[in-house]
N, C-alpha and C. Protein backbone atom coordinates (compact mmCIF):
# COMPACT_ATOMS: atom_id res chain seq x y z
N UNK A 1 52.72 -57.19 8.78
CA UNK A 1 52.53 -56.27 7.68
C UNK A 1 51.09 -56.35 7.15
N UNK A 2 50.48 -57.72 7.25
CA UNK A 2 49.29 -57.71 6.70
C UNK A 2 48.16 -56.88 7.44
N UNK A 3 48.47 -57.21 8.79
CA UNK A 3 47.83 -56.93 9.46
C UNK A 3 47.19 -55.49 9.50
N UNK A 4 48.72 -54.93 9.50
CA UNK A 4 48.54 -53.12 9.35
C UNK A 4 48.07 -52.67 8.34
N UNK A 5 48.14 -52.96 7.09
CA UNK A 5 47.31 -53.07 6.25
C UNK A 5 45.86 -53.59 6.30
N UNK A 6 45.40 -54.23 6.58
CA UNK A 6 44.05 -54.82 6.75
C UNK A 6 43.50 -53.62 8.20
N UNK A 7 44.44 -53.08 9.05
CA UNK A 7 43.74 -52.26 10.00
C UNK A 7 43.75 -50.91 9.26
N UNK A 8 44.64 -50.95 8.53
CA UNK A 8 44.45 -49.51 7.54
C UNK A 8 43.19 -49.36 7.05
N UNK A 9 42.89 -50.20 6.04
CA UNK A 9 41.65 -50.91 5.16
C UNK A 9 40.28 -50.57 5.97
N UNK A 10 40.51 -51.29 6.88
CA UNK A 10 39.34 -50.84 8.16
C UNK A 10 38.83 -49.39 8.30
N UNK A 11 40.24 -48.41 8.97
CA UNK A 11 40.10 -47.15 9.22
C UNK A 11 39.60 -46.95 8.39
N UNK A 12 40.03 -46.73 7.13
CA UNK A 12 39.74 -45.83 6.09
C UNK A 12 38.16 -45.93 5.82
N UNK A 13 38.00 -47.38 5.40
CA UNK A 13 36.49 -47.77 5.50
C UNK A 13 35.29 -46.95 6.44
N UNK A 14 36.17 -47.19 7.76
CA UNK A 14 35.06 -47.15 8.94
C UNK A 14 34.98 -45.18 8.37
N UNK A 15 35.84 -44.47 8.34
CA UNK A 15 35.67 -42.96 8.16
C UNK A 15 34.80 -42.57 7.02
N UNK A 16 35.45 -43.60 5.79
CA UNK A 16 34.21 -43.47 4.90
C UNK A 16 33.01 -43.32 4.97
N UNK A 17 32.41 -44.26 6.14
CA UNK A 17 31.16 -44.76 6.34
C UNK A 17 30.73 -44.00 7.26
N UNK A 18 31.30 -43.17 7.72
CA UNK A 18 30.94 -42.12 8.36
C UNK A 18 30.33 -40.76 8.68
N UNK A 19 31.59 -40.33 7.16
CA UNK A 19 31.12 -39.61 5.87
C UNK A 19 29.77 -39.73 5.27
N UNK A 20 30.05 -40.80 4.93
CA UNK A 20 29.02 -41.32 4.06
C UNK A 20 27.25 -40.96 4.84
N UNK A 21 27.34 -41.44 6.61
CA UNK A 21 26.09 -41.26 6.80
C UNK A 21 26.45 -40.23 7.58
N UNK A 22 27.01 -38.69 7.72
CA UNK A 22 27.01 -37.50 8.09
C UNK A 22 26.31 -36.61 6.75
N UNK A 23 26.69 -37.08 5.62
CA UNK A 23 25.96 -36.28 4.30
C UNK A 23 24.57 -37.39 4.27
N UNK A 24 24.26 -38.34 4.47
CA UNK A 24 22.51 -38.46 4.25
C UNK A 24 21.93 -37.95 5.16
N UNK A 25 22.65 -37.86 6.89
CA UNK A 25 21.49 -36.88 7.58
C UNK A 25 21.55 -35.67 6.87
N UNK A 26 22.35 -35.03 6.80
CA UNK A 26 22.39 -33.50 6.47
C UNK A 26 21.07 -33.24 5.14
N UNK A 27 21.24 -34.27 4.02
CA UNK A 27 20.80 -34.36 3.45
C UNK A 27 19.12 -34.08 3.54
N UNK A 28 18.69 -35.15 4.60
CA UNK A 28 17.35 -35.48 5.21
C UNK A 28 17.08 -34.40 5.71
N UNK A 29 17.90 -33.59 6.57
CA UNK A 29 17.58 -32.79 7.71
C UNK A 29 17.16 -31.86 6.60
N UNK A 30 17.88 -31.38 5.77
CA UNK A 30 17.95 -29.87 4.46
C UNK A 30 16.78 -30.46 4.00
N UNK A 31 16.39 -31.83 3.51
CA UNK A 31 15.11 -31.98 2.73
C UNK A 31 13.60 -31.30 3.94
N UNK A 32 13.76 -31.39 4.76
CA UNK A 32 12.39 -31.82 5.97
C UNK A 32 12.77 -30.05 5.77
N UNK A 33 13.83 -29.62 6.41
CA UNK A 33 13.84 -27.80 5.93
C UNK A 33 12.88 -27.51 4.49
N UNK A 34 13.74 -28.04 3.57
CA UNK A 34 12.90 -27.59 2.38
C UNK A 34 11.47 -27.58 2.63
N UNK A 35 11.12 -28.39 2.98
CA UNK A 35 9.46 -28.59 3.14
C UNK A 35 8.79 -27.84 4.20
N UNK A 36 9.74 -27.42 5.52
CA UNK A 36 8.95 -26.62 6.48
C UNK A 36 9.12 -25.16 5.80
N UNK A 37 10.08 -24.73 5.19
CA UNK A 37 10.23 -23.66 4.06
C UNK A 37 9.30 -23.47 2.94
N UNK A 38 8.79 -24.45 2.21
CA UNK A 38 7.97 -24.59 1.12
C UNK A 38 6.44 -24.01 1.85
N UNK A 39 5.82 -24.88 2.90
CA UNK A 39 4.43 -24.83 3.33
C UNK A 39 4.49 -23.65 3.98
N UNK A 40 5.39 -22.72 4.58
CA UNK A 40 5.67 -21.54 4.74
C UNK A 40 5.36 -19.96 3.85
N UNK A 41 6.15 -20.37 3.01
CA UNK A 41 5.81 -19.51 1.62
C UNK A 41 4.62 -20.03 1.28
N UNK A 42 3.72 -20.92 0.79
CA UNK A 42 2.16 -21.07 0.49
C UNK A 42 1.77 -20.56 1.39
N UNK A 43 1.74 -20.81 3.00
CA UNK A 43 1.10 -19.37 4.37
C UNK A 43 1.14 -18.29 3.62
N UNK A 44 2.32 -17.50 3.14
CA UNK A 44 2.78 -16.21 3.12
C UNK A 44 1.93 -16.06 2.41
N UNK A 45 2.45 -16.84 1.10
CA UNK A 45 1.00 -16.43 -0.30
C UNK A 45 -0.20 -15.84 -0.16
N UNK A 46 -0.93 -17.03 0.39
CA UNK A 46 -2.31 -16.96 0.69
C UNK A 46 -2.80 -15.82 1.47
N UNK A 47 -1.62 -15.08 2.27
CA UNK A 47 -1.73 -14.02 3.42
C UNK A 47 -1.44 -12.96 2.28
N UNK A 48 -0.39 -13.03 1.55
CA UNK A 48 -0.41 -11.67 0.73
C UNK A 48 -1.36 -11.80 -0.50
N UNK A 49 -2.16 -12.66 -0.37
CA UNK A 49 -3.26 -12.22 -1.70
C UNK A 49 -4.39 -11.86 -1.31
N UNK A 50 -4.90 -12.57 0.09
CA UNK A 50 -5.81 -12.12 0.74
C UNK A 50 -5.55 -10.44 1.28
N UNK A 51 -4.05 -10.35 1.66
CA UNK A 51 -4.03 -8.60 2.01
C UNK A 51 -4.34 -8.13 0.82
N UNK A 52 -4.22 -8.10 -0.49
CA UNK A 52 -3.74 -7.45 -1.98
C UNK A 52 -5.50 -6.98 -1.66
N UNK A 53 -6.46 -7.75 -1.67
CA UNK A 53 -7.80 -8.53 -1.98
C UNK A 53 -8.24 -7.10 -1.11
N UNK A 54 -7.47 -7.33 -0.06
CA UNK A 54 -8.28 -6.33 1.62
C UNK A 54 -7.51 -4.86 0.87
N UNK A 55 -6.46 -4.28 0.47
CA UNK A 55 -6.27 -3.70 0.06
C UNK A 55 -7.23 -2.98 -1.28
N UNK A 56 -7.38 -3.51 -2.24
CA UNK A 56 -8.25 -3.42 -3.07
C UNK A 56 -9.49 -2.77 -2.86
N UNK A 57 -10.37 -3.65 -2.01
CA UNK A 57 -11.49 -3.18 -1.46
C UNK A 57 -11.07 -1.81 -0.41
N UNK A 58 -10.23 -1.18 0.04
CA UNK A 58 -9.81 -0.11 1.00
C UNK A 58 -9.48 0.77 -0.11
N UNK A 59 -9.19 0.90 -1.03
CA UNK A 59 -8.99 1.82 -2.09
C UNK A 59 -9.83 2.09 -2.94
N UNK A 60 -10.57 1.47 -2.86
CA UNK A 60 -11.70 1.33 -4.09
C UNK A 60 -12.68 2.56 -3.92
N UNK A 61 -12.66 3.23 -5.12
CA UNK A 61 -13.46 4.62 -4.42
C UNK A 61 -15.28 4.85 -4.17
N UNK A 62 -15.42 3.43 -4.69
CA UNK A 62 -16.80 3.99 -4.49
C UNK A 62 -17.19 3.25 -2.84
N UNK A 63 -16.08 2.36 -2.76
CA UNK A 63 -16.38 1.86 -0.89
C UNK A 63 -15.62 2.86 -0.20
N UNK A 64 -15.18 3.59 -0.40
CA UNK A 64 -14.67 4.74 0.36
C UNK A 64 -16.16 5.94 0.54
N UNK A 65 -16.84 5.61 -0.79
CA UNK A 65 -17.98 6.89 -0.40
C UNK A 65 -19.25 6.53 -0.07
N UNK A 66 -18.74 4.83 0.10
CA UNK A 66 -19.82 4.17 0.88
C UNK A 66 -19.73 4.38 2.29
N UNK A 67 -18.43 4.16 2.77
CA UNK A 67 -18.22 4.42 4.15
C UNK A 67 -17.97 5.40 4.68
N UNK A 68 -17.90 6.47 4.11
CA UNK A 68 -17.57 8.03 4.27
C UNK A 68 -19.32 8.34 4.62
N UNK A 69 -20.31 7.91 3.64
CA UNK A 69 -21.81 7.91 4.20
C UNK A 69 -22.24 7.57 5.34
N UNK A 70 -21.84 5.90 5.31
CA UNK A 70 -22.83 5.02 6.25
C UNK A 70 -21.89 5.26 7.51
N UNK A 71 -20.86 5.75 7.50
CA UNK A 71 -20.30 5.88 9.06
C UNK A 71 -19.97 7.22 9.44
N UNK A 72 -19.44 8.21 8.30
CA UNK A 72 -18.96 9.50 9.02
C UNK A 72 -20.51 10.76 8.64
N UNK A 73 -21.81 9.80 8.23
CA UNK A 73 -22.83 10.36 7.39
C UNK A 73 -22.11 11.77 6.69
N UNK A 74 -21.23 11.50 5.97
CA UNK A 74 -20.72 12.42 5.27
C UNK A 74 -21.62 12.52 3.99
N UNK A 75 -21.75 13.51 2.97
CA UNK A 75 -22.62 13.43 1.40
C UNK A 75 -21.42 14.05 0.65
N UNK A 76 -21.84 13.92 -0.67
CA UNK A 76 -21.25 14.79 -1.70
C UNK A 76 -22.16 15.87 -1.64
N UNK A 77 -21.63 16.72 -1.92
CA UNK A 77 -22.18 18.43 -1.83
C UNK A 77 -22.52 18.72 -2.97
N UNK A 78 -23.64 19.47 -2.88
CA UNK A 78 -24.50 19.71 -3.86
C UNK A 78 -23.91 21.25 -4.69
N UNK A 79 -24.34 21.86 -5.11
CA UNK A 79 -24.19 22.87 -6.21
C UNK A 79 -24.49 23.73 -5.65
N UNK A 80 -23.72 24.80 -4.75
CA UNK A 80 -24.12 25.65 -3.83
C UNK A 80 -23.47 26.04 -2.65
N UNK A 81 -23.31 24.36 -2.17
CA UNK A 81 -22.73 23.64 -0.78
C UNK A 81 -21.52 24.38 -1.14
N UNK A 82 -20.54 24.18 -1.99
CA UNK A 82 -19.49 24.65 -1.99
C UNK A 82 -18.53 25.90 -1.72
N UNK A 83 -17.63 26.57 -1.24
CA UNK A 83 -17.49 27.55 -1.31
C UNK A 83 -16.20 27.63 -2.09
N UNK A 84 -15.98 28.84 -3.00
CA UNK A 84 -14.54 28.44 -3.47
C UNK A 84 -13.58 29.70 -2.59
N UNK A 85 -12.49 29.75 -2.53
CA UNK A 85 -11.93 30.94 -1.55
C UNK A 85 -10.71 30.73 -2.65
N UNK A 86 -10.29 32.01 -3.09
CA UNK A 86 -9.12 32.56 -4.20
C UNK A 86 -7.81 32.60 -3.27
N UNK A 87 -6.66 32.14 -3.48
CA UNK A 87 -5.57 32.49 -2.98
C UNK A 87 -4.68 33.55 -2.99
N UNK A 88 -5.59 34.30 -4.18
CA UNK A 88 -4.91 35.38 -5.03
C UNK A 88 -5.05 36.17 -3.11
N UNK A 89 -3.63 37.02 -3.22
CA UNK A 89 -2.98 37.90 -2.37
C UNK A 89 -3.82 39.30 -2.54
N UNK A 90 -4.55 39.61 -3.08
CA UNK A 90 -5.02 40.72 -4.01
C UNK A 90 -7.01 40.79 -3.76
N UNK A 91 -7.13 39.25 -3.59
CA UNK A 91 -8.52 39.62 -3.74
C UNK A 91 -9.11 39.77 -2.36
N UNK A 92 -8.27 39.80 -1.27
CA UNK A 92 -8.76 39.83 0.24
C UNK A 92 -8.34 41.30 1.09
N UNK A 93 -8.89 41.27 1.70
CA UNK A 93 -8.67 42.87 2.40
C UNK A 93 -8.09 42.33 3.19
N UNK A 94 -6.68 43.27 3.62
CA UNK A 94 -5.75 42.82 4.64
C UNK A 94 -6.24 43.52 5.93
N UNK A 95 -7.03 43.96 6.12
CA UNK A 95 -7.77 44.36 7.91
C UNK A 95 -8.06 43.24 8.39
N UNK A 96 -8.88 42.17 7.97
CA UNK A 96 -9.18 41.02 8.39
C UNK A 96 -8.71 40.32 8.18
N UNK A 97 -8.40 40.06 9.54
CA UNK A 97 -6.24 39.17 9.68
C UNK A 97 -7.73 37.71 10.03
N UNK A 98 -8.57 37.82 10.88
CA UNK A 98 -8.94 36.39 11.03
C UNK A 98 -9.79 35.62 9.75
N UNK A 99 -10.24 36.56 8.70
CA UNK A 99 -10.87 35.82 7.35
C UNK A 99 -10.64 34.99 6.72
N UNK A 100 -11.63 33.93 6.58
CA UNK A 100 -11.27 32.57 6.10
C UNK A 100 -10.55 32.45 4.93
N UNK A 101 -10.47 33.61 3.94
CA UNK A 101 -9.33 33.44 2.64
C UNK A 101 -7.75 33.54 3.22
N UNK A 102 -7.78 34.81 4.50
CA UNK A 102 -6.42 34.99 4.84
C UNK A 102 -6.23 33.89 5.41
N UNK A 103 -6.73 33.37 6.25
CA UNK A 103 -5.88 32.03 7.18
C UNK A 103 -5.75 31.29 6.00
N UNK A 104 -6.26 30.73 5.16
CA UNK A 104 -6.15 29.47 3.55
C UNK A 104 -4.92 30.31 3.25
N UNK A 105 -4.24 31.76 3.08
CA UNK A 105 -3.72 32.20 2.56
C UNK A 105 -2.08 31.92 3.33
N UNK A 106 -2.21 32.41 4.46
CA UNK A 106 -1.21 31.89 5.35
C UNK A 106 -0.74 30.17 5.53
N UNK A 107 -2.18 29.58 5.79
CA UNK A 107 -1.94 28.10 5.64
C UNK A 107 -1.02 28.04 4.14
N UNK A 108 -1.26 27.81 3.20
CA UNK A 108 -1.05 28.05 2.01
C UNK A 108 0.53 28.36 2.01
N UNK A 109 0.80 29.57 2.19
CA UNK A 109 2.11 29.96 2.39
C UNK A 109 3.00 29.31 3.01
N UNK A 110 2.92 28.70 4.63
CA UNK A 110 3.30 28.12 5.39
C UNK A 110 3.74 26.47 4.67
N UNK A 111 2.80 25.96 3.95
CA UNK A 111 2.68 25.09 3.12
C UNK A 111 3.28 24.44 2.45
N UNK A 112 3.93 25.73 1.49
CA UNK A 112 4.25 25.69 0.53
C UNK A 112 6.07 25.84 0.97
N UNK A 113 6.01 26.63 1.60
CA UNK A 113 7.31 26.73 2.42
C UNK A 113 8.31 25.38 3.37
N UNK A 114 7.36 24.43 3.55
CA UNK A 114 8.14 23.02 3.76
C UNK A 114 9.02 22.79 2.68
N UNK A 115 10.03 21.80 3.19
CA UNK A 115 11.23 21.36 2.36
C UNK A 115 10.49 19.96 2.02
């Protein structure tokens, strides 16, 4: 009787202890995660502030009319340069189907007509 008892004692023990070191790996393993998780997100960070940064400068309008110069030698147009063309239906002669108000006028229409 003692015996079976004292081998009881054992089992139970030995499963305990089993338990016992199946939750400290898990434990360890989830901690070393946490940390390959943690230095991960600081990567990310540093990548989305530096994009925010690169973003910034790509929107920024006066580096847009820097590079609209120095690469497409594009200018701002002077007082003159401009032409304005009326949409009004009324102010264009309809003989001249190819005139630059009618095509703006059609474009326009066509345009406006998307869903």
């Amino acid at each position: 009787m003692r015996k079976n008892v004292l081998l009881g004692v054992m089992i139970i023990l030995g499963v305990w202890c089993l338990f016992y070191v199946g939750v400290k790996i898990d434990m360890w393993r989830l901690g070393y995660d946490m940390e390959e998780l943690d230095s991960r997100r600081t990567v990310l960070r540093k990548q989305q502030e530096k994009l925010q940064v690169r973003l910034s400068e790509l929107t920024d309008p006066q580096q847009i009319a820097q590079r609209a110069h120095k690469e497409l030698k594009l200018i701002v147009p002077q007082e003159g340069q401009m032409v304005m063309i009326s949409l009004d239906t009324n102010s264009f002669s309809d003989s001249n189907e190819n005139s630059p108000a009618h095509l703006v006028q059609k474009f326009s229409n066509s345009f406006l007509g998307l869903p």
